[in-house]
C-alpha atoms as a PDB file:
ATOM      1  CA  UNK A   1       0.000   0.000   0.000  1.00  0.00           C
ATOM      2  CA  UNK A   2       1.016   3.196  -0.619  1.00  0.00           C
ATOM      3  CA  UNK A   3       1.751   6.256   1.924  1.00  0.00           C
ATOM      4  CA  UNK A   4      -1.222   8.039   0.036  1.00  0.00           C
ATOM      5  CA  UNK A   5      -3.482   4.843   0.720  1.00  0.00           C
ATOM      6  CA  UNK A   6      -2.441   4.437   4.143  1.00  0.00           C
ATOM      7  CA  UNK A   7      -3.131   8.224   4.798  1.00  0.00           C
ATOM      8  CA  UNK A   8      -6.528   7.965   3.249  1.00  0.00           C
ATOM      9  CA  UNK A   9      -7.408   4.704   5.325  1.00  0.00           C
ATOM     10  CA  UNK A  10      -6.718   5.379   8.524  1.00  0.00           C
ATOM     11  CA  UNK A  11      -9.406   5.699  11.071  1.00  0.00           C
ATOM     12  CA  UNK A  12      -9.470   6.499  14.864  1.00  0.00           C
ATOM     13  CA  UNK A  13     -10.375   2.964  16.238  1.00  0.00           C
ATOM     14  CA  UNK A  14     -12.060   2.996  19.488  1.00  0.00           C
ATOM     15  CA  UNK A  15     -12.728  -0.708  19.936  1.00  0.00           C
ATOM     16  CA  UNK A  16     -10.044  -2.862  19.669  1.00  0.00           C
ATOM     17  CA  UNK A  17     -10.233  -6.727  19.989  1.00  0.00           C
ATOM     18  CA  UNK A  18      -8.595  -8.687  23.390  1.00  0.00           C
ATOM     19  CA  UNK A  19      -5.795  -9.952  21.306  1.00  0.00           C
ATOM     20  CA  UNK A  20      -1.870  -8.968  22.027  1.00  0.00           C
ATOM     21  CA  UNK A  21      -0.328  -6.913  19.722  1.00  0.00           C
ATOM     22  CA  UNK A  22       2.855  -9.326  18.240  1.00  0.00           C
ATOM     23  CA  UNK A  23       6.362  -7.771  19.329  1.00  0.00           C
ATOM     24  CA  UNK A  24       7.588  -7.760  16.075  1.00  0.00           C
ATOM     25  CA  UNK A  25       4.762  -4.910  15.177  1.00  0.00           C
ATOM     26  CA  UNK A  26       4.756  -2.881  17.931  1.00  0.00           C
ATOM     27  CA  UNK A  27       8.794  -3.015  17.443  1.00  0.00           C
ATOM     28  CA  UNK A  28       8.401  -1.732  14.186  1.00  0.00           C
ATOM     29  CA  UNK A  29       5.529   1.003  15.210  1.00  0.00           C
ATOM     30  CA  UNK A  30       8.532   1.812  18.340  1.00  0.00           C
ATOM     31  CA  UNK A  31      10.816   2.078  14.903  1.00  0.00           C
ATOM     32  CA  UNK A  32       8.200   4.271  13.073  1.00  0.00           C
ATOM     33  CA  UNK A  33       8.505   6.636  16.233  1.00  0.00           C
ATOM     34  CA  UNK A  34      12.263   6.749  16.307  1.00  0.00           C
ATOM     35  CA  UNK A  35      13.284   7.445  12.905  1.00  0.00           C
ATOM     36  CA  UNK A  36      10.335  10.234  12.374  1.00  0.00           C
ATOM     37  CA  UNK A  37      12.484  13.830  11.858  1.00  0.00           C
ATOM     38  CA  UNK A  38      12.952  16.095  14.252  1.00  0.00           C
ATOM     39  CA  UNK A  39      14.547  20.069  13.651  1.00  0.00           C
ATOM     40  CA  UNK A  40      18.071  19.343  13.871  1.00  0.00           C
ATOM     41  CA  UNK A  41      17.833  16.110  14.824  1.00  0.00           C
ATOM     42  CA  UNK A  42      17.565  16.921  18.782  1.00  0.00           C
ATOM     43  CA  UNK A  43      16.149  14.540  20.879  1.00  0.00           C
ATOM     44  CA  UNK A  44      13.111  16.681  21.028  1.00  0.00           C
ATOM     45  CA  UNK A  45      11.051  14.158  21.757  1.00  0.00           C
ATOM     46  CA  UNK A  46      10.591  10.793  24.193  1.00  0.00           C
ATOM     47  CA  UNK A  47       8.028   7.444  23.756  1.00  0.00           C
ATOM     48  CA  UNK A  48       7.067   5.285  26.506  1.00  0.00           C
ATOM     49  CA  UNK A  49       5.631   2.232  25.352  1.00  0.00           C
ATOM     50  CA  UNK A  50       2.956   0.583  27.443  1.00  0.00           C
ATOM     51  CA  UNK A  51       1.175  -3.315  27.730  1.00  0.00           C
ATOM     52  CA  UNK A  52       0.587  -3.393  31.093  1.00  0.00           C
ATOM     53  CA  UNK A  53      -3.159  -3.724  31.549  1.00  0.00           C
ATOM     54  CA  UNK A  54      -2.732  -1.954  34.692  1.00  0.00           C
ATOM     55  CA  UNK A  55      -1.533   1.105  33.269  1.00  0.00           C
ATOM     56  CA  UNK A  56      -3.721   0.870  30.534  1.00  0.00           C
ATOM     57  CA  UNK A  57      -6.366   0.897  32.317  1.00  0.00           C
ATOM     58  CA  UNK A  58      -5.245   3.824  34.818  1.00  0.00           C
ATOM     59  CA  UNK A  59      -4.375   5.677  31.238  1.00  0.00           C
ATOM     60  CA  UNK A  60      -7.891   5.703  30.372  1.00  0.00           C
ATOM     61  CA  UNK A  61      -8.601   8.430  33.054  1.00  0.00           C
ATOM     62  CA  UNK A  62      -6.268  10.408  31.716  1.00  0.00           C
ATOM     63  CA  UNK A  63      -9.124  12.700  29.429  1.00  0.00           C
ATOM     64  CA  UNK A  64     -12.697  11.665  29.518  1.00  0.00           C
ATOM     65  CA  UNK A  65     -12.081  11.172  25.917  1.00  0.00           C
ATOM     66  CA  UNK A  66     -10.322   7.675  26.095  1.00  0.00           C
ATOM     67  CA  UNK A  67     -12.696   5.159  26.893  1.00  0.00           C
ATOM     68  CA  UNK A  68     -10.891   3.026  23.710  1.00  0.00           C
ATOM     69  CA  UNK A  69      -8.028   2.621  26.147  1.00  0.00           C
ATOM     70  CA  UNK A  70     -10.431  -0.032  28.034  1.00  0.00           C
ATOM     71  CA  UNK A  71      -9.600  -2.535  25.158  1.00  0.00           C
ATOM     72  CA  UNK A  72      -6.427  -1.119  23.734  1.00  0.00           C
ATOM     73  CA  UNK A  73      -3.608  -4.077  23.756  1.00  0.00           C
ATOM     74  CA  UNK A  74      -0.553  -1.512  24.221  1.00  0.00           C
ATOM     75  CA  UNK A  75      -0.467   2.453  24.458  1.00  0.00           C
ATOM     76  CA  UNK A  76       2.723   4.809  23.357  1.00  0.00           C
ATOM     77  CA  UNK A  77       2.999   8.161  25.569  1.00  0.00           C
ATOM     78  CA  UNK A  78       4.693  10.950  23.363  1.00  0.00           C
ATOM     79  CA  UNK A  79       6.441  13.284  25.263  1.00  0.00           C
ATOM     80  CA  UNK A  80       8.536  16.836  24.044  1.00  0.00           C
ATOM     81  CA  UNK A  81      11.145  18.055  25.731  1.00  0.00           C
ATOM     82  CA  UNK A  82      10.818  22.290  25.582  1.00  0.00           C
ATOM     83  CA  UNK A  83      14.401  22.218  27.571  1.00  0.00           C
ATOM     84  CA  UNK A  84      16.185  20.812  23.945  1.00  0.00           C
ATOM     85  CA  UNK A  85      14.226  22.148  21.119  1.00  0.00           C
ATOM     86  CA  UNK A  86      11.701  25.453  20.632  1.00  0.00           C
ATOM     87  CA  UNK A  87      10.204  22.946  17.736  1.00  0.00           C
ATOM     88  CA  UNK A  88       9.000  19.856  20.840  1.00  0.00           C
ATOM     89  CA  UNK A  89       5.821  20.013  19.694  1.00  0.00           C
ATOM     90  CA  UNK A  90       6.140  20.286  15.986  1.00  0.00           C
ATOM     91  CA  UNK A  91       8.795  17.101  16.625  1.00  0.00           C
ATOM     92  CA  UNK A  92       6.666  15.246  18.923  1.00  0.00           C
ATOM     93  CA  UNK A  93       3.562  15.509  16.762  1.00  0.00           C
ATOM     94  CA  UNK A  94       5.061  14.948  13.481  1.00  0.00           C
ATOM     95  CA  UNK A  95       6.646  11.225  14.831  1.00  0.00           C
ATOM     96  CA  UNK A  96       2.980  10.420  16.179  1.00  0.00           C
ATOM     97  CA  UNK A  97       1.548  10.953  13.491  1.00  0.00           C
ATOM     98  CA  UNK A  98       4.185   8.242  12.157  1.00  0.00           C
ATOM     99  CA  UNK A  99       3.255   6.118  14.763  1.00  0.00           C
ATOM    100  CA  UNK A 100      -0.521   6.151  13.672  1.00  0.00           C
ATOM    101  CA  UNK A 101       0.544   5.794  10.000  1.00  0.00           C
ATOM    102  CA  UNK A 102       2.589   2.916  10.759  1.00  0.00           C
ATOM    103  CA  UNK A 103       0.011   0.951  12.778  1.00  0.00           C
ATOM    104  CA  UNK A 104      -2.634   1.841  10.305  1.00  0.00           C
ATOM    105  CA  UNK A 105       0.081   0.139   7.716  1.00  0.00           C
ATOM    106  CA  UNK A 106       0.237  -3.123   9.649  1.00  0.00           C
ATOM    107  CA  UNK A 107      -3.386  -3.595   9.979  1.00  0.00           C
ATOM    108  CA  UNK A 108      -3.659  -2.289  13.416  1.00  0.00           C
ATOM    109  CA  UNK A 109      -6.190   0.353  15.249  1.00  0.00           C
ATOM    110  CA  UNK A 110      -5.080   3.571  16.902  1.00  0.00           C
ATOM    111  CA  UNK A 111      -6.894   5.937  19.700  1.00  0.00           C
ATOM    112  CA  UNK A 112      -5.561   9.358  19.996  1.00  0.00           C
ATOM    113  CA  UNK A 113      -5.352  10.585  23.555  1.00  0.00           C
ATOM    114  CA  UNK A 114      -4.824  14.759  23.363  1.00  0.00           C
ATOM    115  CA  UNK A 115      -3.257  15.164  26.619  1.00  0.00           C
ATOM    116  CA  UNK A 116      -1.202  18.689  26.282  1.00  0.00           C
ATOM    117  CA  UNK A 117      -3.663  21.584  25.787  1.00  0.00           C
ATOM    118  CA  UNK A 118      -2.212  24.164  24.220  1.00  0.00           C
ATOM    119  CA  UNK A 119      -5.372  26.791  25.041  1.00  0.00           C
ATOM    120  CA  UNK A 120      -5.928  25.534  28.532  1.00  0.00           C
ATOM    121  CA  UNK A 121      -2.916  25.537  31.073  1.00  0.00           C
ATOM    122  CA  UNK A 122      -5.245  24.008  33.884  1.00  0.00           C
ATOM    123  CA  UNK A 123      -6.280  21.455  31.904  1.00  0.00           C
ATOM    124  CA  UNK A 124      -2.976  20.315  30.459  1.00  0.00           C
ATOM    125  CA  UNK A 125      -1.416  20.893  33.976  1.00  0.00           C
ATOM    126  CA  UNK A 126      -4.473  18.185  35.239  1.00  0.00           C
ATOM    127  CA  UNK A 127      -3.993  15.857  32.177  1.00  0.00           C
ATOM    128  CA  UNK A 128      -0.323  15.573  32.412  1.00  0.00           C
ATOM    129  CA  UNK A 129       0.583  15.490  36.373  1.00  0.00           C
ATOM    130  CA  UNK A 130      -2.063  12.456  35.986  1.00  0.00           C
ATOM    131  CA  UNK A 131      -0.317  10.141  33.186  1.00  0.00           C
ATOM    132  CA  UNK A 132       3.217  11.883  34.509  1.00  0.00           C
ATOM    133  CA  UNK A 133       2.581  10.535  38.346  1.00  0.00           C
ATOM    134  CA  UNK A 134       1.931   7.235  36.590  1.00  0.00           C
ATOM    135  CA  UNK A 135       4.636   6.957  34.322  1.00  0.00           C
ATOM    136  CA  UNK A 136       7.279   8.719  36.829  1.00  0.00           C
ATOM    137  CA  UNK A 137       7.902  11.187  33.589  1.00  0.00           C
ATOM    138  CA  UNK A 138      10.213  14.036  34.500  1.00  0.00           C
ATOM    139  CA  UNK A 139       8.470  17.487  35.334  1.00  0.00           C
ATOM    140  CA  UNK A 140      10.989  18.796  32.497  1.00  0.00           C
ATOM    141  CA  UNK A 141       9.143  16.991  29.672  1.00  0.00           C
ATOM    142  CA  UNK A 142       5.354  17.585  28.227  1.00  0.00           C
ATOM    143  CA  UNK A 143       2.877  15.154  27.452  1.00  0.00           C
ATOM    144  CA  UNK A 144       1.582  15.330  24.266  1.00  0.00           C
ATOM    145  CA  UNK A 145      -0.188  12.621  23.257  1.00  0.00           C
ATOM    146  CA  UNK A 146      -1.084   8.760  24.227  1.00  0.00           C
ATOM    147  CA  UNK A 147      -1.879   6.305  21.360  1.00  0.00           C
ATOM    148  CA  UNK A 148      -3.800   3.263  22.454  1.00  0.00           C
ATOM    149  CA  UNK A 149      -3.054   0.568  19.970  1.00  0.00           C
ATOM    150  CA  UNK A 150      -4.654  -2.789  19.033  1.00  0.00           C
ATOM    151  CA  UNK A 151      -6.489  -4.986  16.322  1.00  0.00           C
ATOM    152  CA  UNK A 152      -9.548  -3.382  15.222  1.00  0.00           C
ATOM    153  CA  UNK A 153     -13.078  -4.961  16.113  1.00  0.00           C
ATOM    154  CA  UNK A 154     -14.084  -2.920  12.929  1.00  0.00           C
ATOM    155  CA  UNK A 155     -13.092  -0.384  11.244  1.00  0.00           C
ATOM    156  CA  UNK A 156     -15.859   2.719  10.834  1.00  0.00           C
ATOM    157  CA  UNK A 157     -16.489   4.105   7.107  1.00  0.00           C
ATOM    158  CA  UNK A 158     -14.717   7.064   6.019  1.00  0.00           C
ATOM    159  CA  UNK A 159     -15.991  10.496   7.381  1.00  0.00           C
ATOM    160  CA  UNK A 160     -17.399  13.105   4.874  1.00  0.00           C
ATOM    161  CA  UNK A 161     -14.292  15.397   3.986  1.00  0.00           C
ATOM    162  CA  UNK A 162     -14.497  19.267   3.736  1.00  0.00           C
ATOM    163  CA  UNK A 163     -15.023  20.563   0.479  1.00  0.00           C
ATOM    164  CA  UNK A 164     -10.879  20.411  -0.934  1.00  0.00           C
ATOM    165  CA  UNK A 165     -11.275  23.675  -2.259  1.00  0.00           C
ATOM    166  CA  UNK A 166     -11.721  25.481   1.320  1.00  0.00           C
ATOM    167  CA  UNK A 167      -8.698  23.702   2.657  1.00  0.00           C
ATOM    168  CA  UNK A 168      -6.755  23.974  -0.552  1.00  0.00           C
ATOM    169  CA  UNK A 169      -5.018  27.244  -2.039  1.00  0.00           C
ATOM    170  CA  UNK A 170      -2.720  28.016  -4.622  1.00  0.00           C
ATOM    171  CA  UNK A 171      -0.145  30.830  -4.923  1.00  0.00           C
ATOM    172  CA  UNK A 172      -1.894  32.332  -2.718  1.00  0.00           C
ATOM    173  CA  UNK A 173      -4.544  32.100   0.052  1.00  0.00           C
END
């Protein structure tokens, strides 16, 4: 399959079936996450993976948002690190959206979990000193995101896109 295919296929899964996600692909969605770019190749950004049902299951109180992580098999925490690079969130977002590409690729479901709030300090503060006091992640890093990964139960039909040409401009806006 193609990147383009793999873009247009992917899905936010929110129901994932009670089967354990093979090493061999989470190792290469771990890969996916490693290699993605950061600005000037600073360590920008950090990736905790997690299977333990345990902490799964604590993650899911993270938001209100991520009841998926109830069946998720395994769950990667993206963190930036604002003390290396001005560009942490740029970095940190750009490698998960590699992660979800990658999973998509391999036939598996991702949840996103929005845990930094750029718009609402509180909330972010809240979000992250709950997933950080978990994790025992450093005060010095941010919390971006957690992915909750499995197989899909099923996978929903594609959402009605916005009309291309009110997203799309040419030499010029």
């Amino acid at each position: 399959m193609s990147v383009l295919d793999v873009i247009r296929s992917r899905r936010e899964i929110t129901n994932f079936q009670e089967k354990k996600i093979p090493k061999e692909l989470l190792d290469q969605i771990v890969d996916a996450a490693y290699y993605a770019p950061s600005g000037n190749n600073l360590a920008s950004r950090e990736f905790i993976v997690i299977e333990n049902r345990g902490k799964l299951d604590h993650l899911e109180k993270t938001t209100p948002f991520m009841k998926w992580m109830a069946t998720a098999q395994a769950a990667i925490v993206v963190t930036g690190r604002p003390d290396i690079s001005k560009y942490w969130l740029q970095d940190a977002s750009i490698a998960t959206a590699f992660i979800w590409l990658t999973a998509e690729d391999l036939q598996l479901g991702v949840g996103f979990g929005a845990v930094y709030h750029s718009e609402d300090a509180e909330e972010s503060r809240i979000r992250e000193t709950y997933a950080r006091e978990a994790l025992n992640i450093p005060s010095d890093r941010r919390i971006v995101a957690i992915l909750g990964l499995g197989l899909p139960i099923e996978k929903p039909e594609a959402k009605k896109m916005l009309d291309r040409k009110d997203i799309v401009f040419y030499e010029t806006f």
